[in-house]
PDB file of N, CA and C in Angstrom:
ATOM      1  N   UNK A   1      -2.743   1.103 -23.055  1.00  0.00           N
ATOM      2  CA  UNK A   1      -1.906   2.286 -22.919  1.00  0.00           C
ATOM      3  C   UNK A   1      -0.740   1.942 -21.984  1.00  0.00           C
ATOM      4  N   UNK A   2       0.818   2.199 -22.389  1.00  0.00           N
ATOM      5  CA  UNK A   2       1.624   2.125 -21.394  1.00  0.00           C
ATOM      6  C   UNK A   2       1.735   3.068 -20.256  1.00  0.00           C
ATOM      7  N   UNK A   3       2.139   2.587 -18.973  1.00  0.00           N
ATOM      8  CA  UNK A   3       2.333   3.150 -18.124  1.00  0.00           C
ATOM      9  C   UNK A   3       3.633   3.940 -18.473  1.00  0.00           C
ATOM     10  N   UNK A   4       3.956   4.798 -17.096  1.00  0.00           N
ATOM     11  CA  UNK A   4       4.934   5.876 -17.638  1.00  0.00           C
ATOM     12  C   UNK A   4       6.042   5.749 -15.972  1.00  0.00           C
ATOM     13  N   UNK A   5       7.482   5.239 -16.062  1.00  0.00           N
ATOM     14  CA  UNK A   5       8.117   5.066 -15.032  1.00  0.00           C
ATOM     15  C   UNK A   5       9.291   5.812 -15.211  1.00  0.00           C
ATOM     16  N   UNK A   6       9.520   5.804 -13.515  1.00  0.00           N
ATOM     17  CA  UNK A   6      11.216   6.824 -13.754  1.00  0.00           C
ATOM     18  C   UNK A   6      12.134   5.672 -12.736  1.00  0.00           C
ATOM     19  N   UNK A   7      13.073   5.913 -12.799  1.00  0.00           N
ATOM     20  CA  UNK A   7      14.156   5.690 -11.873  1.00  0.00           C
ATOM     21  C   UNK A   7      15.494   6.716 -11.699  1.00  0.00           C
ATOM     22  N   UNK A   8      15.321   7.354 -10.327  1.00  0.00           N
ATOM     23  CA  UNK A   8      15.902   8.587  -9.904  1.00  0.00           C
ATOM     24  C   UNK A   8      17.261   7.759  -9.592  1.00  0.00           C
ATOM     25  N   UNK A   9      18.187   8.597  -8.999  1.00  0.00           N
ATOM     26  CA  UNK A   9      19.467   7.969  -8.856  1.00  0.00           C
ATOM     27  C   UNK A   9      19.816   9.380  -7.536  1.00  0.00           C
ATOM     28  N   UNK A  10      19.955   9.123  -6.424  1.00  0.00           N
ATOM     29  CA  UNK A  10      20.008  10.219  -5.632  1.00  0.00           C
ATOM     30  C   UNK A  10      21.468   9.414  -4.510  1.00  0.00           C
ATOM     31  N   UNK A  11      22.187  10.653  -4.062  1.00  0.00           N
ATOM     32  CA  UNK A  11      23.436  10.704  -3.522  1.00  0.00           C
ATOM     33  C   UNK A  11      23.068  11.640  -2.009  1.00  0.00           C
ATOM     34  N   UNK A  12      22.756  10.757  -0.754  1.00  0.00           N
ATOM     35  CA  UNK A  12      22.530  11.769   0.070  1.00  0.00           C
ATOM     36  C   UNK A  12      23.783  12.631   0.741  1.00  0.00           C
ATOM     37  N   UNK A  13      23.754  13.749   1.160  1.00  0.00           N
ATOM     38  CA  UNK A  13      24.543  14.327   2.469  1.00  0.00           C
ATOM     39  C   UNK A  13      24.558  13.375   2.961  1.00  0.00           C
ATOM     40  N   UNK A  14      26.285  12.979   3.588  1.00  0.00           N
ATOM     41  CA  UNK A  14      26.120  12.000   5.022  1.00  0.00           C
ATOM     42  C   UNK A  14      25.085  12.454   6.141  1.00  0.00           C
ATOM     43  N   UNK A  15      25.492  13.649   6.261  1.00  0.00           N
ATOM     44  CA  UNK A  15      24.247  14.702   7.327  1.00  0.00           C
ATOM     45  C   UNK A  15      22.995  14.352   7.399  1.00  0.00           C
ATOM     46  N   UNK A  16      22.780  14.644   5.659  1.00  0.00           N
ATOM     47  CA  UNK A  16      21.164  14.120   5.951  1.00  0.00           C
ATOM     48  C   UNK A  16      20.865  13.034   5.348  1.00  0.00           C
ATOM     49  N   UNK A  17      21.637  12.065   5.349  1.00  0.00           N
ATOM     50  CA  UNK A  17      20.655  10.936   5.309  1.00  0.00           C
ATOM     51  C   UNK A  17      19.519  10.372   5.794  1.00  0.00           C
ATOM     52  N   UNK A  18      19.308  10.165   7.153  1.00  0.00           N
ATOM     53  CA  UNK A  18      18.185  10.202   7.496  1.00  0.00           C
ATOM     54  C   UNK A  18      17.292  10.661   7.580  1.00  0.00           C
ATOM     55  N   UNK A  19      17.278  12.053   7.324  1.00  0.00           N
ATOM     56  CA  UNK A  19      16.300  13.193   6.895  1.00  0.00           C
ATOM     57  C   UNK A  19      15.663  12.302   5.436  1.00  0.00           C
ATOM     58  N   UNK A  20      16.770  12.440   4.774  1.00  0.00           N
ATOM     59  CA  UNK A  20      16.185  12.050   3.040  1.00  0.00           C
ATOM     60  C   UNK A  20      14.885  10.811   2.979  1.00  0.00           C
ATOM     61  N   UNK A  21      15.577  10.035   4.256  1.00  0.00           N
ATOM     62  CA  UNK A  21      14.985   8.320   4.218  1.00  0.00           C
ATOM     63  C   UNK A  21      13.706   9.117   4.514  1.00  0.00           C
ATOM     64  N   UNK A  22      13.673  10.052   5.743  1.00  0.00           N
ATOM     65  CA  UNK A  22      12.360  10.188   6.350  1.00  0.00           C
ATOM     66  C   UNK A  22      11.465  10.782   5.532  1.00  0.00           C
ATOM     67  N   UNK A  23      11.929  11.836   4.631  1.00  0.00           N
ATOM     68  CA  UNK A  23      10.987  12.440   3.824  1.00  0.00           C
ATOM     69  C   UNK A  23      10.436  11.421   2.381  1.00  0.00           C
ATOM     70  N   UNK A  24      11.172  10.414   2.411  1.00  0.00           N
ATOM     71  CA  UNK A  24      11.023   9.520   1.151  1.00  0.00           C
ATOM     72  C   UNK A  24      10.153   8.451   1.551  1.00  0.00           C
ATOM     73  N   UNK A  25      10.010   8.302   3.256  1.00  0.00           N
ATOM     74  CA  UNK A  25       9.291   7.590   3.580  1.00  0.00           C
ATOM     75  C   UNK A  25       7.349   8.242   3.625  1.00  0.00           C
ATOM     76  N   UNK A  26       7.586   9.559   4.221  1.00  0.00           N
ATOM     77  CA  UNK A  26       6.386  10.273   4.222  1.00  0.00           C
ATOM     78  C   UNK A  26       5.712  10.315   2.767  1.00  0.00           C
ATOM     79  N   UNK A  27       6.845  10.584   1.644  1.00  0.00           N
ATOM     80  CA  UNK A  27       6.562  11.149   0.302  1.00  0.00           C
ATOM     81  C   UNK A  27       5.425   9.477  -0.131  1.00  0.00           C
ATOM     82  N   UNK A  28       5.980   8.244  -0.119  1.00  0.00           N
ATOM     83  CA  UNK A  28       5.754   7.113  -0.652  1.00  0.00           C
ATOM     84  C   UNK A  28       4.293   6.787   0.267  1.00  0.00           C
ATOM     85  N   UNK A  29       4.219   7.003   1.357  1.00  0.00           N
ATOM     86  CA  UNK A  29       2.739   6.934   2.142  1.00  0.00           C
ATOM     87  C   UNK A  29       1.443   7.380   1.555  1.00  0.00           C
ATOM     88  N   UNK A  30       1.971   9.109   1.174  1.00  0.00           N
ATOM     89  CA  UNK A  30       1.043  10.167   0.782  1.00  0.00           C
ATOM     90  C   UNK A  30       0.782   9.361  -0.613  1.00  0.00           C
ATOM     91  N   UNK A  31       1.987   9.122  -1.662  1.00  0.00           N
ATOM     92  CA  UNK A  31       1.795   8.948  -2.974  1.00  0.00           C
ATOM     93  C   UNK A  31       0.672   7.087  -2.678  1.00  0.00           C
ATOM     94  N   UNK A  32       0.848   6.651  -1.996  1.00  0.00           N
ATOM     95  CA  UNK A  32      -0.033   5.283  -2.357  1.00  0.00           C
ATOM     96  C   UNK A  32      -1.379   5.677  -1.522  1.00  0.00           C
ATOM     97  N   UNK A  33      -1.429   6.866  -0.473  1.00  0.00           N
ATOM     98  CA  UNK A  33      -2.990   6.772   0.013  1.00  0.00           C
ATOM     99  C   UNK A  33      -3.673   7.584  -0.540  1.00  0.00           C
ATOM    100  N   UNK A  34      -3.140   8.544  -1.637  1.00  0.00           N
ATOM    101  CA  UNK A  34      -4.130   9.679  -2.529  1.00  0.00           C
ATOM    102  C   UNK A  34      -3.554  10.092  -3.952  1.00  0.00           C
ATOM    103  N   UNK A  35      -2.406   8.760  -4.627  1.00  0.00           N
ATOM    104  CA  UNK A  35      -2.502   8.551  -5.611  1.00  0.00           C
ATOM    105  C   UNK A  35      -3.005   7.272  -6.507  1.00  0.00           C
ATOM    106  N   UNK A  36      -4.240   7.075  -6.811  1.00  0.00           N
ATOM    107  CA  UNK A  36      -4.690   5.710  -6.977  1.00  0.00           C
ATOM    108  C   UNK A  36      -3.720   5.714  -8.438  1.00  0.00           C
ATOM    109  N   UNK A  37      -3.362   6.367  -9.251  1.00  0.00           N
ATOM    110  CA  UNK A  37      -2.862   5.806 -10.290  1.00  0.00           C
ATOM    111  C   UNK A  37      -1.016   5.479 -10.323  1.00  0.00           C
ATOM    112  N   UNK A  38      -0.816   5.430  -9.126  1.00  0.00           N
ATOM    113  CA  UNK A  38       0.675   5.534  -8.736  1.00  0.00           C
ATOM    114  C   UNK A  38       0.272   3.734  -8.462  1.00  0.00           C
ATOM    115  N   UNK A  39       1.594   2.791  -9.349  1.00  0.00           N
ATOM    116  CA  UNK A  39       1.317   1.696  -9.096  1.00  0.00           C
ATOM    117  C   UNK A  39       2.565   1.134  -8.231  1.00  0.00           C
ATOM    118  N   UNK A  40       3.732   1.500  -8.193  1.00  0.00           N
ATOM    119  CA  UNK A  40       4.944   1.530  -7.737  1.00  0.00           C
ATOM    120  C   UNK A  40       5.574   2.700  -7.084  1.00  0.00           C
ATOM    121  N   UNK A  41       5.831   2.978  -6.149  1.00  0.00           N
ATOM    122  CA  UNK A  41       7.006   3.771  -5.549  1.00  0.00           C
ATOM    123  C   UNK A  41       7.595   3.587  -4.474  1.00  0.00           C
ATOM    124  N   UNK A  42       8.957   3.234  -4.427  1.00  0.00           N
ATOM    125  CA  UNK A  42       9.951   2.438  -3.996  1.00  0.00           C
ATOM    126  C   UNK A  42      11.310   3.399  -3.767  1.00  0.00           C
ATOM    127  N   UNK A  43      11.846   3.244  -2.498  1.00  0.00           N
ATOM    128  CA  UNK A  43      13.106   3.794  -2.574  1.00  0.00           C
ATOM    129  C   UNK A  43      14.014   2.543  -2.112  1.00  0.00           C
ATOM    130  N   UNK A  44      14.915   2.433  -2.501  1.00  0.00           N
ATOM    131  CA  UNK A  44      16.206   1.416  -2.284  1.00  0.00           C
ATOM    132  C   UNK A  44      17.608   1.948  -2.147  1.00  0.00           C
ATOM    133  N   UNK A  45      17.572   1.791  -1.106  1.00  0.00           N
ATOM    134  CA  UNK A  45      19.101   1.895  -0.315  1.00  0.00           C
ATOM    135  C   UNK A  45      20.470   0.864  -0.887  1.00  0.00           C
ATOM    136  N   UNK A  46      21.754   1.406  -1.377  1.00  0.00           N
ATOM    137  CA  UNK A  46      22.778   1.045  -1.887  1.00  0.00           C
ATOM    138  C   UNK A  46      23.479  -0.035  -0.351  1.00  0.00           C
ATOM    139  N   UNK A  47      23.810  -0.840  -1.006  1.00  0.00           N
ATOM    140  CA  UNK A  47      24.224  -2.200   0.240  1.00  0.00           C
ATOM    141  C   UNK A  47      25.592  -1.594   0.541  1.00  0.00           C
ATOM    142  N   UNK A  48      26.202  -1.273  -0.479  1.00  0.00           N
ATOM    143  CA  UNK A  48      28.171  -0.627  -0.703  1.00  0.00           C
ATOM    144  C   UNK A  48      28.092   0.592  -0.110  1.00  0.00           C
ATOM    145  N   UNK A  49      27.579   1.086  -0.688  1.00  0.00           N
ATOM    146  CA  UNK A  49      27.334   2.869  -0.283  1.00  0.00           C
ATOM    147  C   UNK A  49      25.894   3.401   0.527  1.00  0.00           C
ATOM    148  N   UNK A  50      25.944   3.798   1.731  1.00  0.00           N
ATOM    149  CA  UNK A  50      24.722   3.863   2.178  1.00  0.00           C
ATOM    150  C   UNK A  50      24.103   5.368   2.162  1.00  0.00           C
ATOM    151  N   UNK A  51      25.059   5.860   1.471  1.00  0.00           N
ATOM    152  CA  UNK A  51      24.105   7.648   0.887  1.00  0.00           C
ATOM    153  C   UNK A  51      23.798   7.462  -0.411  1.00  0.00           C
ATOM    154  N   UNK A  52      23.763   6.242  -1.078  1.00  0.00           N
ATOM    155  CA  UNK A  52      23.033   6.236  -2.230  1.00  0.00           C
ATOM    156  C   UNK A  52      22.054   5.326  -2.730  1.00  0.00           C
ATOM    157  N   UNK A  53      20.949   5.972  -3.163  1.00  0.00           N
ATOM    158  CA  UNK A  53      19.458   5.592  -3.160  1.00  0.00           C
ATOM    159  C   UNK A  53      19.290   5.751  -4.257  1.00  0.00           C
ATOM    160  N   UNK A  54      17.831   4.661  -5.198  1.00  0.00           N
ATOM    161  CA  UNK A  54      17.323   4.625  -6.325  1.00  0.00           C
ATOM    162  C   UNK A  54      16.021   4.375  -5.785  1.00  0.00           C
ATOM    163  N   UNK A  55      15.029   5.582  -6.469  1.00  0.00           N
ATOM    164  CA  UNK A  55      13.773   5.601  -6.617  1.00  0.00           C
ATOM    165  C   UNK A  55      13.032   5.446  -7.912  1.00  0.00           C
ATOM    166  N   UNK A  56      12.316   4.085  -7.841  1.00  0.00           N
ATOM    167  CA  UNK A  56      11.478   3.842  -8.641  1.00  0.00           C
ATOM    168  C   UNK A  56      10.186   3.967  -8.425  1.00  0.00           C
ATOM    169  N   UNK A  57       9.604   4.310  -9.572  1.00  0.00           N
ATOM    170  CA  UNK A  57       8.004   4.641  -9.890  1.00  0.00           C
ATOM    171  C   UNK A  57       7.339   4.415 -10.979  1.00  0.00           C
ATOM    172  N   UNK A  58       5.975   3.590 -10.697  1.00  0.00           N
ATOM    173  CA  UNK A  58       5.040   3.142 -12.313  1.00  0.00           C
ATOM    174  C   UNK A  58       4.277   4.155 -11.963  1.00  0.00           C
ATOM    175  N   UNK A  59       3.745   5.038 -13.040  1.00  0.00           N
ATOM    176  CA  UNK A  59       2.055   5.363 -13.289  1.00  0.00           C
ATOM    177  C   UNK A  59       1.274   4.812 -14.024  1.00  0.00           C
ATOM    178  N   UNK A  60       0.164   4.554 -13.511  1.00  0.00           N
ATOM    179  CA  UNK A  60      -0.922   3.989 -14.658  1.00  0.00           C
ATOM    180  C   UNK A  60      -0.392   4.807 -16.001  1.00  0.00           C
ATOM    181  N   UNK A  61      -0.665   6.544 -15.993  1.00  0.00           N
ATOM    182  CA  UNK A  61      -0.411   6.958 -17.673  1.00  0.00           C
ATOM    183  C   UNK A  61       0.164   7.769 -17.299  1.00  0.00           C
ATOM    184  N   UNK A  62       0.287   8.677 -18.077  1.00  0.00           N
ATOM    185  CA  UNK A  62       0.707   9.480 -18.492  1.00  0.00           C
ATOM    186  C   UNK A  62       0.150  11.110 -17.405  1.00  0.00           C
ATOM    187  N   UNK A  63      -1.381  10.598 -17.085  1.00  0.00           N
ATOM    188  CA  UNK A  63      -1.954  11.454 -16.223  1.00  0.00           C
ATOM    189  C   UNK A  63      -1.904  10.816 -15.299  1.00  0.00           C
ATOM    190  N   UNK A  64      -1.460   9.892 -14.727  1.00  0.00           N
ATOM    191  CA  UNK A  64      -1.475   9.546 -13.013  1.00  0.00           C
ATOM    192  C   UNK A  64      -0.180  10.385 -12.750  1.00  0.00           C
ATOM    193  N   UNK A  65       0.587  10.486 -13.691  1.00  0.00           N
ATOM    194  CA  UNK A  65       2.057  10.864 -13.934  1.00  0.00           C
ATOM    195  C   UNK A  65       2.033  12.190 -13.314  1.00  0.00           C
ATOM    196  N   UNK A  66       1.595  13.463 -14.413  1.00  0.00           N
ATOM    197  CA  UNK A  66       1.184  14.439 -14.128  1.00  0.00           C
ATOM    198  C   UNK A  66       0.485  14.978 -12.963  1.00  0.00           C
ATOM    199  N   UNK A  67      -0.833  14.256 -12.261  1.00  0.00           N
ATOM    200  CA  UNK A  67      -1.139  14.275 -10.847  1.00  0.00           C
ATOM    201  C   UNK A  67      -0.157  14.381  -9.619  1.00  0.00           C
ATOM    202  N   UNK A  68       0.648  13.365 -10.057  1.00  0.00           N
ATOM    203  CA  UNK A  68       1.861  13.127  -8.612  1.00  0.00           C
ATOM    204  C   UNK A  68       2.781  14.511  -9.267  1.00  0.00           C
ATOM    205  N   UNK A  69       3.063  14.901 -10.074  1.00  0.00           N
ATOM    206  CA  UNK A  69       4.180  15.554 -10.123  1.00  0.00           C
ATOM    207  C   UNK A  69       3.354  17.257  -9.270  1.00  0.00           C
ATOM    208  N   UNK A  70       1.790  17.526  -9.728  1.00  0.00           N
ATOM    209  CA  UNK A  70       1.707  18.734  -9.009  1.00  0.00           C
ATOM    210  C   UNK A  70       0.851  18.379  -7.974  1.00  0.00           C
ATOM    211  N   UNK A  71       1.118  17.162  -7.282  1.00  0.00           N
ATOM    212  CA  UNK A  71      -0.003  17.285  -5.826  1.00  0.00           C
ATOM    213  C   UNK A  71       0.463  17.861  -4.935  1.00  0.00           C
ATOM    214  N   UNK A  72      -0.147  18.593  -4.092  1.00  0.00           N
ATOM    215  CA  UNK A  72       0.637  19.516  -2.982  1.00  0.00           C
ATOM    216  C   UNK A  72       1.251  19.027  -2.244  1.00  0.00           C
ATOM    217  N   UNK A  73       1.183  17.506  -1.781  1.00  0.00           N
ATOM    218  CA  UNK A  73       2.745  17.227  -1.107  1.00  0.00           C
ATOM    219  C   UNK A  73       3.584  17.114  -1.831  1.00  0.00           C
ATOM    220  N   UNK A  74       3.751  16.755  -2.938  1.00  0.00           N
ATOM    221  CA  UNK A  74       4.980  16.629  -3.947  1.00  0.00           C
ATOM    222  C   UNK A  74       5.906  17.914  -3.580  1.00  0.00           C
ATOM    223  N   UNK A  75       5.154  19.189  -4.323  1.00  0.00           N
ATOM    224  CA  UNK A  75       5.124  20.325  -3.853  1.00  0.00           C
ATOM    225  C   UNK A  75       5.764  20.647  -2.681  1.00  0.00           C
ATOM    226  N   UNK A  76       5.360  19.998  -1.529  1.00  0.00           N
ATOM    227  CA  UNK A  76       5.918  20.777   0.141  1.00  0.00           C
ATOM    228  C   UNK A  76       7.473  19.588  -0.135  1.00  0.00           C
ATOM    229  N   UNK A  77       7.607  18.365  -0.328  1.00  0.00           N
ATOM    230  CA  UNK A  77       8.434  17.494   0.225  1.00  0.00           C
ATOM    231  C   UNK A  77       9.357  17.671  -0.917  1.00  0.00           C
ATOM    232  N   UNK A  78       9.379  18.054  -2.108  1.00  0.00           N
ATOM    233  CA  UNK A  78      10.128  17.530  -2.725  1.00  0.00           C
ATOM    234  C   UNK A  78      11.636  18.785  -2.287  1.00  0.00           C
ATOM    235  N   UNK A  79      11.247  19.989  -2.368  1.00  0.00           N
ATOM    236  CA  UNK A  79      12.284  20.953  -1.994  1.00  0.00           C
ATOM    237  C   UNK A  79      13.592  20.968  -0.877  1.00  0.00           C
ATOM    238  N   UNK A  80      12.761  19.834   0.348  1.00  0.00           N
ATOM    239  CA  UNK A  80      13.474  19.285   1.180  1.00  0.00           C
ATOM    240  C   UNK A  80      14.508  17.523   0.750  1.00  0.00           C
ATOM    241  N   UNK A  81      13.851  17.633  -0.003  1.00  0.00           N
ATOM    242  CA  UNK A  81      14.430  16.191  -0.426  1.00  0.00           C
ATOM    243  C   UNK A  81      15.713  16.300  -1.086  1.00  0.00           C
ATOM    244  N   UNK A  82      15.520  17.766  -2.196  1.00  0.00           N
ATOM    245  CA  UNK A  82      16.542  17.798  -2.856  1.00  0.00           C
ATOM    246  C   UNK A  82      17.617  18.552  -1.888  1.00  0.00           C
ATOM    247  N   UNK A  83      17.187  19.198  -1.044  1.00  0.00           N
ATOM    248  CA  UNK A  83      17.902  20.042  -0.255  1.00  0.00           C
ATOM    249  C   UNK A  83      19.462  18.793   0.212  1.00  0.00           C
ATOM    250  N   UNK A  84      18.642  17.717   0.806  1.00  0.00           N
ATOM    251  CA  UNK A  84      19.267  16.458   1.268  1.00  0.00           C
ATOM    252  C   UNK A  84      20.507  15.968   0.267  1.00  0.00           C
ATOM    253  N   UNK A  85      20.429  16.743  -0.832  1.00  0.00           N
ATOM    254  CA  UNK A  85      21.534  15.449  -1.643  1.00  0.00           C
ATOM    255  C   UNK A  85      22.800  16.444  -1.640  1.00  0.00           C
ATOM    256  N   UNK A  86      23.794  15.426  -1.921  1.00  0.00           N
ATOM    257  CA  UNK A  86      25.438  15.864  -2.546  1.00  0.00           C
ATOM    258  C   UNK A  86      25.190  16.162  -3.845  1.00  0.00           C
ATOM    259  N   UNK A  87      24.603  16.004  -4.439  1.00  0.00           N
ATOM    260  CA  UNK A  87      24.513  15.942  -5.699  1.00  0.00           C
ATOM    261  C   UNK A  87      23.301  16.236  -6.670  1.00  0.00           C
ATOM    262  N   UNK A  88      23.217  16.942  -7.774  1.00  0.00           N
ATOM    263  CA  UNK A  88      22.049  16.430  -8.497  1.00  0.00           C
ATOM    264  C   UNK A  88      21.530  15.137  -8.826  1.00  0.00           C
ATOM    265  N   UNK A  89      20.146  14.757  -8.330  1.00  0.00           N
ATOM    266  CA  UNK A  89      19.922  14.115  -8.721  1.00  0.00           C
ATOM    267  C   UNK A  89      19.794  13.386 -10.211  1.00  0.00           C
ATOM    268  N   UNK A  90      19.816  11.944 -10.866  1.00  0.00           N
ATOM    269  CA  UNK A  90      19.960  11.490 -12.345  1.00  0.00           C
ATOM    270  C   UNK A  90      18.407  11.057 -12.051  1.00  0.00           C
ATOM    271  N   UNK A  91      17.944  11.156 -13.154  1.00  0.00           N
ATOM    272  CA  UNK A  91      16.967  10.490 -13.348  1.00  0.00           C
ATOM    273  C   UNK A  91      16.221  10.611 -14.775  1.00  0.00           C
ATOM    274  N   UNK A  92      15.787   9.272 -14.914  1.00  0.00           N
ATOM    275  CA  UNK A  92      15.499   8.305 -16.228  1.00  0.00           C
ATOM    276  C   UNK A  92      14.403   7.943 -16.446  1.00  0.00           C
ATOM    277  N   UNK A  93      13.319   8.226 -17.479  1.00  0.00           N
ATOM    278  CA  UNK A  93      12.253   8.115 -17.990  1.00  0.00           C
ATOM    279  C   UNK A  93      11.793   6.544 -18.625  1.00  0.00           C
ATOM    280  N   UNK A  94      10.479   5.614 -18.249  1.00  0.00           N
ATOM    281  CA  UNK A  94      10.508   4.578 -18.890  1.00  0.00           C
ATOM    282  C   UNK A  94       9.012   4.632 -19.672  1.00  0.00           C
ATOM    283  N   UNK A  95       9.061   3.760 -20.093  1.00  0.00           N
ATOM    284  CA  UNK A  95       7.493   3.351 -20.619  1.00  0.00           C
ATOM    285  C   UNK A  95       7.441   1.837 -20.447  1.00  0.00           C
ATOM    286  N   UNK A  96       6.435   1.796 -19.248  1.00  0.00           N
ATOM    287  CA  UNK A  96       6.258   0.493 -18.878  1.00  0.00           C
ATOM    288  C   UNK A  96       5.361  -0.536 -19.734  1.00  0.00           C
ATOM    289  N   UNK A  97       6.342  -1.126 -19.800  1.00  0.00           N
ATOM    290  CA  UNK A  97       5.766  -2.255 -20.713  1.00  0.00           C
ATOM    291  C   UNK A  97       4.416  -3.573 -20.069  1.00  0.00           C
ATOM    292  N   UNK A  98       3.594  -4.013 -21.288  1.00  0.00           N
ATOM    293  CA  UNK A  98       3.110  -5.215 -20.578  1.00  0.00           C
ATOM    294  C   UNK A  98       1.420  -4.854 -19.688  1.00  0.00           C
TER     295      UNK A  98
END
């Protein structure tokens, strides 16, 4: 069965950038110590531009998928996260291969 990945594309507030890092840092802790089917999640900071970040993520399926999207920190952190950006976030659906 393929796994199921995204890659977000996020533009912070100069303001809150560090807010964003911090909540992306808490978010990625929670997701690897009480999501066993979360195989990847990664945020990466732009070298050119430093308010812009790409978050990547594998799930085992389709339901590790679904788990992370309604676990209750998702839930508490994500509202603040988006709060953080200039922009809507982009983000792109994969099916992990292999």
């Amino acid at each position: 069965m393929a796994g199921k990945s995204f890659i977000a594309q996020l533009r912070a507030k100069p303001e809150k950038r560090e807010e964003l890092i911090a909540l992306q840092t808490e978010l990625k802790a929670l997701v690897f110590e009480h999501e066993p089917g979360a195989l990847v999640y990664e945020l990466f900071q732009s070298e050119e531009d430093p308010d812009l970040f790409q978050c990547v993520a594998t799930f085992r399926d389709e339901a590790a998928f679904d788990t992370h999207m309604h676990i209750d920190f998702h839930d508490r952190l994500v509202p603040p996260i988006l709060a953080c950006l200039a922009e809507d976030m982009s983000i792109a659906f994969y099916k992990s291969l292999g």
